[in-house]
N, C-alpha and C. Protein backbone atom coordinates (compact mmCIF):
# COMPACT_ATOMS: atom_id res chain seq x y z
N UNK A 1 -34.74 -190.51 19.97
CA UNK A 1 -34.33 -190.71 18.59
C UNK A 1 -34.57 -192.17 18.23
N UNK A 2 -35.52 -192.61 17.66
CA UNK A 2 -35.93 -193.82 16.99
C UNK A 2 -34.50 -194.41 15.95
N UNK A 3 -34.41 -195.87 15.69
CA UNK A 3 -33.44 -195.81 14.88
C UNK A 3 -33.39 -197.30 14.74
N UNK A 4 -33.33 -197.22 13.07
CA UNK A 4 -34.04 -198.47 12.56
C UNK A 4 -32.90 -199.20 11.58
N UNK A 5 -32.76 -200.42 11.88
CA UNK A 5 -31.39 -200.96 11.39
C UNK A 5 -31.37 -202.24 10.77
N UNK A 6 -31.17 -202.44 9.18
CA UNK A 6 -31.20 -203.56 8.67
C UNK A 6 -30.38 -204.66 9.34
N UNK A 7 -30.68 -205.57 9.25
CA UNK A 7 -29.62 -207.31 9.90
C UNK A 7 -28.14 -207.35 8.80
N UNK A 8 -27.31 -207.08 10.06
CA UNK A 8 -26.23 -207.43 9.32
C UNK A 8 -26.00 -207.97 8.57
N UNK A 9 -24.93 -208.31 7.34
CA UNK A 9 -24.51 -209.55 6.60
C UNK A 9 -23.45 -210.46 7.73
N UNK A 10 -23.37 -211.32 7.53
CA UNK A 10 -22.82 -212.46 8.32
C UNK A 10 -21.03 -212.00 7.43
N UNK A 11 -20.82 -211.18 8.26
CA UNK A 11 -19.28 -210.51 7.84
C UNK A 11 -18.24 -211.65 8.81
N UNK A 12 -18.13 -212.49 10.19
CA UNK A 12 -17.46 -212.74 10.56
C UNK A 12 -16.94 -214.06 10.79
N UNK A 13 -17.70 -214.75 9.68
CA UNK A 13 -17.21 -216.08 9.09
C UNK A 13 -17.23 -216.25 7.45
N UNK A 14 -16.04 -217.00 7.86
CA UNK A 14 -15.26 -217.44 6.21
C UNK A 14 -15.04 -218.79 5.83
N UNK A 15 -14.95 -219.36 4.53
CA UNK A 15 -14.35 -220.26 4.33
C UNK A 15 -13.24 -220.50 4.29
N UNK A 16 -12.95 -220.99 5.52
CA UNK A 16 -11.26 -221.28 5.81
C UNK A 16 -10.63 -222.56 5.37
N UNK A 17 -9.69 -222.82 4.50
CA UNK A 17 -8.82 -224.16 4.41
C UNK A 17 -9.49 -225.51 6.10
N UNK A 18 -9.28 -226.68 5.83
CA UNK A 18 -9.39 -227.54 7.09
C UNK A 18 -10.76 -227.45 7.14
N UNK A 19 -11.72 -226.68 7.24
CA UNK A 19 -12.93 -226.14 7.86
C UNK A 19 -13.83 -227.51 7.20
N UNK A 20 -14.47 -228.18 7.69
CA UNK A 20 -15.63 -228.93 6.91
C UNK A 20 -16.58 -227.29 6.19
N UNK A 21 -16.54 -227.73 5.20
CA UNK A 21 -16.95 -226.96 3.92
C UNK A 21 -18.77 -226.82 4.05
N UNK A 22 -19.48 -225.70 4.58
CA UNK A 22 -20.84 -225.54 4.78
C UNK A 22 -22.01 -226.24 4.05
N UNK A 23 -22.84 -227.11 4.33
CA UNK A 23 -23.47 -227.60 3.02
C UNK A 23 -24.27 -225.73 2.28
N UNK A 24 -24.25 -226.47 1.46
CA UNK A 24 -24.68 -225.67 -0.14
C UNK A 24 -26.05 -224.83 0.15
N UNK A 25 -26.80 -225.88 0.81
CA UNK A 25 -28.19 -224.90 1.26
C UNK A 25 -28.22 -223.88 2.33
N UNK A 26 -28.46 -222.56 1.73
CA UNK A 26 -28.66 -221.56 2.32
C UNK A 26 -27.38 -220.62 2.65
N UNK A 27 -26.63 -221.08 1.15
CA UNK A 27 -25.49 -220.28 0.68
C UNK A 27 -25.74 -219.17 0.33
N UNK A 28 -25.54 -217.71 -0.14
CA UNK A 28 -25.67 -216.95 -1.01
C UNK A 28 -24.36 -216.60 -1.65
N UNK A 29 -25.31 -216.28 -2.72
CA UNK A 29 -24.28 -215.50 -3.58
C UNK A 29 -24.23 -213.80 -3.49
N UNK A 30 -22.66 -212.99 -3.21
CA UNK A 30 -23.01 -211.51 -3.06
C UNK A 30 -22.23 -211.37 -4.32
N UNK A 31 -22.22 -209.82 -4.59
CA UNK A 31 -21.55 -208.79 -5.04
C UNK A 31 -20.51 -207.77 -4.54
N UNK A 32 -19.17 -207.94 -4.68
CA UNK A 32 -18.89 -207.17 -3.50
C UNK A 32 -18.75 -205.62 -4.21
N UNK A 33 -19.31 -204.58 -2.93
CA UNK A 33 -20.15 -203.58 -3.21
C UNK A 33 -18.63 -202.64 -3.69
N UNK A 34 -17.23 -203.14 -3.65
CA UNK A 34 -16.47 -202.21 -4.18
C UNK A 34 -15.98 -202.42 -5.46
N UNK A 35 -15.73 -203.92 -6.07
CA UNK A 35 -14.91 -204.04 -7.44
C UNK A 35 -16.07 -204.96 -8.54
N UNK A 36 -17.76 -205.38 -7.82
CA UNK A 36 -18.40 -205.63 -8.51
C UNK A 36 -18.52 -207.11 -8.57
N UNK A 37 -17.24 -207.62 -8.16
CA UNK A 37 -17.25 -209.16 -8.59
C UNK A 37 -18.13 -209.69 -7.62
N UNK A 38 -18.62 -211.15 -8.42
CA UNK A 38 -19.51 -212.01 -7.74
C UNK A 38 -19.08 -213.12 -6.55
N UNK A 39 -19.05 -213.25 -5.59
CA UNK A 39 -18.58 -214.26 -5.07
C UNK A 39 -19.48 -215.11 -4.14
N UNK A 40 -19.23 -216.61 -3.54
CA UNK A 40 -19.93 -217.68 -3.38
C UNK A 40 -19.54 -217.32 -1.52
N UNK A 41 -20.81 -217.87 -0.77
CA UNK A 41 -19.71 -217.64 0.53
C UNK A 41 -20.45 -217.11 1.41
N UNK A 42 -19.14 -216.58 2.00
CA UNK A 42 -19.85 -215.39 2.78
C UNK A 42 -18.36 -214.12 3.10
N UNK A 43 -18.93 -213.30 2.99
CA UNK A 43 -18.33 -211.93 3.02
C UNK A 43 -16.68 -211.56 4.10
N UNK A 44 -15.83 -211.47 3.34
CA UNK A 44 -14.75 -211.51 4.04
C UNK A 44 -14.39 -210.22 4.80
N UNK A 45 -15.58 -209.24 4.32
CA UNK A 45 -15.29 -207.70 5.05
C UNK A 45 -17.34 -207.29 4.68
N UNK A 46 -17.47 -205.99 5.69
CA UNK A 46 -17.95 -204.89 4.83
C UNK A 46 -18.17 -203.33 4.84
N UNK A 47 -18.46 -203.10 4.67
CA UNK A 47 -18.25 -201.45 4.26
C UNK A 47 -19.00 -200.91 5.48
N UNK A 48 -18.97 -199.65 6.24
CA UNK A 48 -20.20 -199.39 6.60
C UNK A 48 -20.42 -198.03 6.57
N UNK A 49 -22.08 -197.85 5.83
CA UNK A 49 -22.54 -196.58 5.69
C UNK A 49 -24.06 -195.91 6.51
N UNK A 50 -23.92 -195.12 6.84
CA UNK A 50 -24.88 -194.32 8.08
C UNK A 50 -24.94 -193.51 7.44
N UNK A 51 -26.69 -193.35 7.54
CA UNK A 51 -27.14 -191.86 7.32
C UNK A 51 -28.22 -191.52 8.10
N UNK A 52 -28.35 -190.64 8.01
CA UNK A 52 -29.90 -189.94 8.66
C UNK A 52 -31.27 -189.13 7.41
N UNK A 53 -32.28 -189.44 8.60
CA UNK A 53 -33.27 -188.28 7.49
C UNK A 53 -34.03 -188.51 9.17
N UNK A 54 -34.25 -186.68 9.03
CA UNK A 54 -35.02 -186.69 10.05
C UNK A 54 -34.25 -187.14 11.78
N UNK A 55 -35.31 -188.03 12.37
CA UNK A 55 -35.04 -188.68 13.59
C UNK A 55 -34.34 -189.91 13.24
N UNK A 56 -34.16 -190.00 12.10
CA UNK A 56 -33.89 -191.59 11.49
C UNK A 56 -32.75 -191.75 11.16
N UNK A 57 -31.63 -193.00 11.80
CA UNK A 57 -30.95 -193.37 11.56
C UNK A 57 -30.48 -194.88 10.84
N UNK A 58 -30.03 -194.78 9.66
CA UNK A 58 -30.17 -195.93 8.89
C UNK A 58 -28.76 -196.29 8.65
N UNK A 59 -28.68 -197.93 8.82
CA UNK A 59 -26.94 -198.14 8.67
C UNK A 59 -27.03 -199.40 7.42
N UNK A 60 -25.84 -199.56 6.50
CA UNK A 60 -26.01 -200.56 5.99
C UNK A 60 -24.59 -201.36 5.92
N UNK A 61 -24.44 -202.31 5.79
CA UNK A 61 -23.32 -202.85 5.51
C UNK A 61 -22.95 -203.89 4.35
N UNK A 62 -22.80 -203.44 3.25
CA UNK A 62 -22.33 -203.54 1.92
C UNK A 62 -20.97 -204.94 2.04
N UNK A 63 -21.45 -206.19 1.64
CA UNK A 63 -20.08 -207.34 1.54
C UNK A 63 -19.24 -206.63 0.28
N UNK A 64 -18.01 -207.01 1.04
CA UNK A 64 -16.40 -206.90 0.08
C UNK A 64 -16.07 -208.34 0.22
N UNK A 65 -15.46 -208.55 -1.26
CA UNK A 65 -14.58 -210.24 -1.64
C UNK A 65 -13.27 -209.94 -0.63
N UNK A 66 -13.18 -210.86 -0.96
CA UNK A 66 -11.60 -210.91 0.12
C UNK A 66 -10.55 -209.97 -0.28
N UNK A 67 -10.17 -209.53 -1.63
CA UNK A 67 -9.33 -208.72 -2.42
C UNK A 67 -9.40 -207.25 -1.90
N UNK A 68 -10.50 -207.10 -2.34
CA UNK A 68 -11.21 -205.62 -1.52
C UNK A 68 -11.44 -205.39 0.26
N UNK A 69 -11.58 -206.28 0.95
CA UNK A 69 -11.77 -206.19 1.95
C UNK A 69 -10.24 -205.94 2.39
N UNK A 70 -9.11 -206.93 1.81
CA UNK A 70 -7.59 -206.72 2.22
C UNK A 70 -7.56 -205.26 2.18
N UNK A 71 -7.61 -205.00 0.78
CA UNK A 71 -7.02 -204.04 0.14
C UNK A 71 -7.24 -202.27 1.02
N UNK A 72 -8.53 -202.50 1.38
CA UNK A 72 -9.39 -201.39 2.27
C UNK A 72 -9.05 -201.49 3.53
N UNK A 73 -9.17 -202.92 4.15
CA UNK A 73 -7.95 -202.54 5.26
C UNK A 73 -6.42 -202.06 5.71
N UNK A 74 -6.03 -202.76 4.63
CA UNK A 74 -4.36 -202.52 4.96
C UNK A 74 -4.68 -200.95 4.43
N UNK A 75 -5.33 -199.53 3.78
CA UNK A 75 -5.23 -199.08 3.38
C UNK A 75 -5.33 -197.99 4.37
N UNK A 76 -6.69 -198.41 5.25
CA UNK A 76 -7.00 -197.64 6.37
C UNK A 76 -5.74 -198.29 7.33
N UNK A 77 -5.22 -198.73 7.75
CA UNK A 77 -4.45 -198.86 9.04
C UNK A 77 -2.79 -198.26 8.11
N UNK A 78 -2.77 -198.19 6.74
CA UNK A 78 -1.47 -197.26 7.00
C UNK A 78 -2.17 -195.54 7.08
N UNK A 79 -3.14 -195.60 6.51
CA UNK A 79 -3.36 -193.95 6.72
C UNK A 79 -3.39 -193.70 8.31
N UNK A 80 -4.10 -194.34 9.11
CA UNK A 80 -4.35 -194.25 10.27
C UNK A 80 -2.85 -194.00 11.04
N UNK A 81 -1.92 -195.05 10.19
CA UNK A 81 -0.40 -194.81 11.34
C UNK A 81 0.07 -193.51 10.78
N UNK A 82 0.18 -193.29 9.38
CA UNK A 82 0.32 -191.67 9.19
C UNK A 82 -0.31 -190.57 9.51
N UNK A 83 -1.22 -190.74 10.18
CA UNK A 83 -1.98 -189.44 11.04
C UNK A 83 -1.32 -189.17 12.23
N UNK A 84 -0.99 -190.80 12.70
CA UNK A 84 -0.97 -190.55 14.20
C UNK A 84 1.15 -190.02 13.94
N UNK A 85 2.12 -190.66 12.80
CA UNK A 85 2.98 -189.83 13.08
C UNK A 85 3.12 -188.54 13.00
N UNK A 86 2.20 -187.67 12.11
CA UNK A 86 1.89 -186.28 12.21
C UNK A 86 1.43 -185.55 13.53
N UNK A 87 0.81 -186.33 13.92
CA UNK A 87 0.41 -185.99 15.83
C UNK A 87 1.19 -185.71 16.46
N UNK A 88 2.80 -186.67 16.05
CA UNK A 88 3.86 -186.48 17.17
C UNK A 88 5.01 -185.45 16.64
């Protein structure tokens, strides 16, 4: 099974308070792929979507602003603890 995979977005650094502040060149600007807004940076989360066609497996990973990235986590880890108290 062949399987062909775009380059991540640089999801696991942020601009943190203290941090000497990145120079400017070779910043981008995203969209984050859930509420639209524009932000400077780099990506505080992202999404991830897999599909297939064929033998082909294709993954992408879509940047979320910090708002959305919270928001989608804390969202999945309470559903996740409500599954698992239904388990017991």
């Amino acid at each position: 099974m062949s399987a062909s995979r775009t380059a991540p977005l640089p999801v696991n650094r942020r601009d943190e308070p203290g941090e000497a502040a990145p120079a400017t060149v070779g910043r981008r600007t995203y969209r984050c792929d859930s509420c639209g807004k524009r932000f400077d940076g780099y990506p505080w989360g992202a999404g991830l979507f897999m599909w297939t066609r064929g033998d082909e497996t294709r993954f992408e990973e879509p940047p979320l602003c910090e708002t959305c990235a919270t928001r989608i986590t804390i969202g999945a880890l309470v559903k996740w603890g409500s599954e698992e108290e239904a388990d017991e």
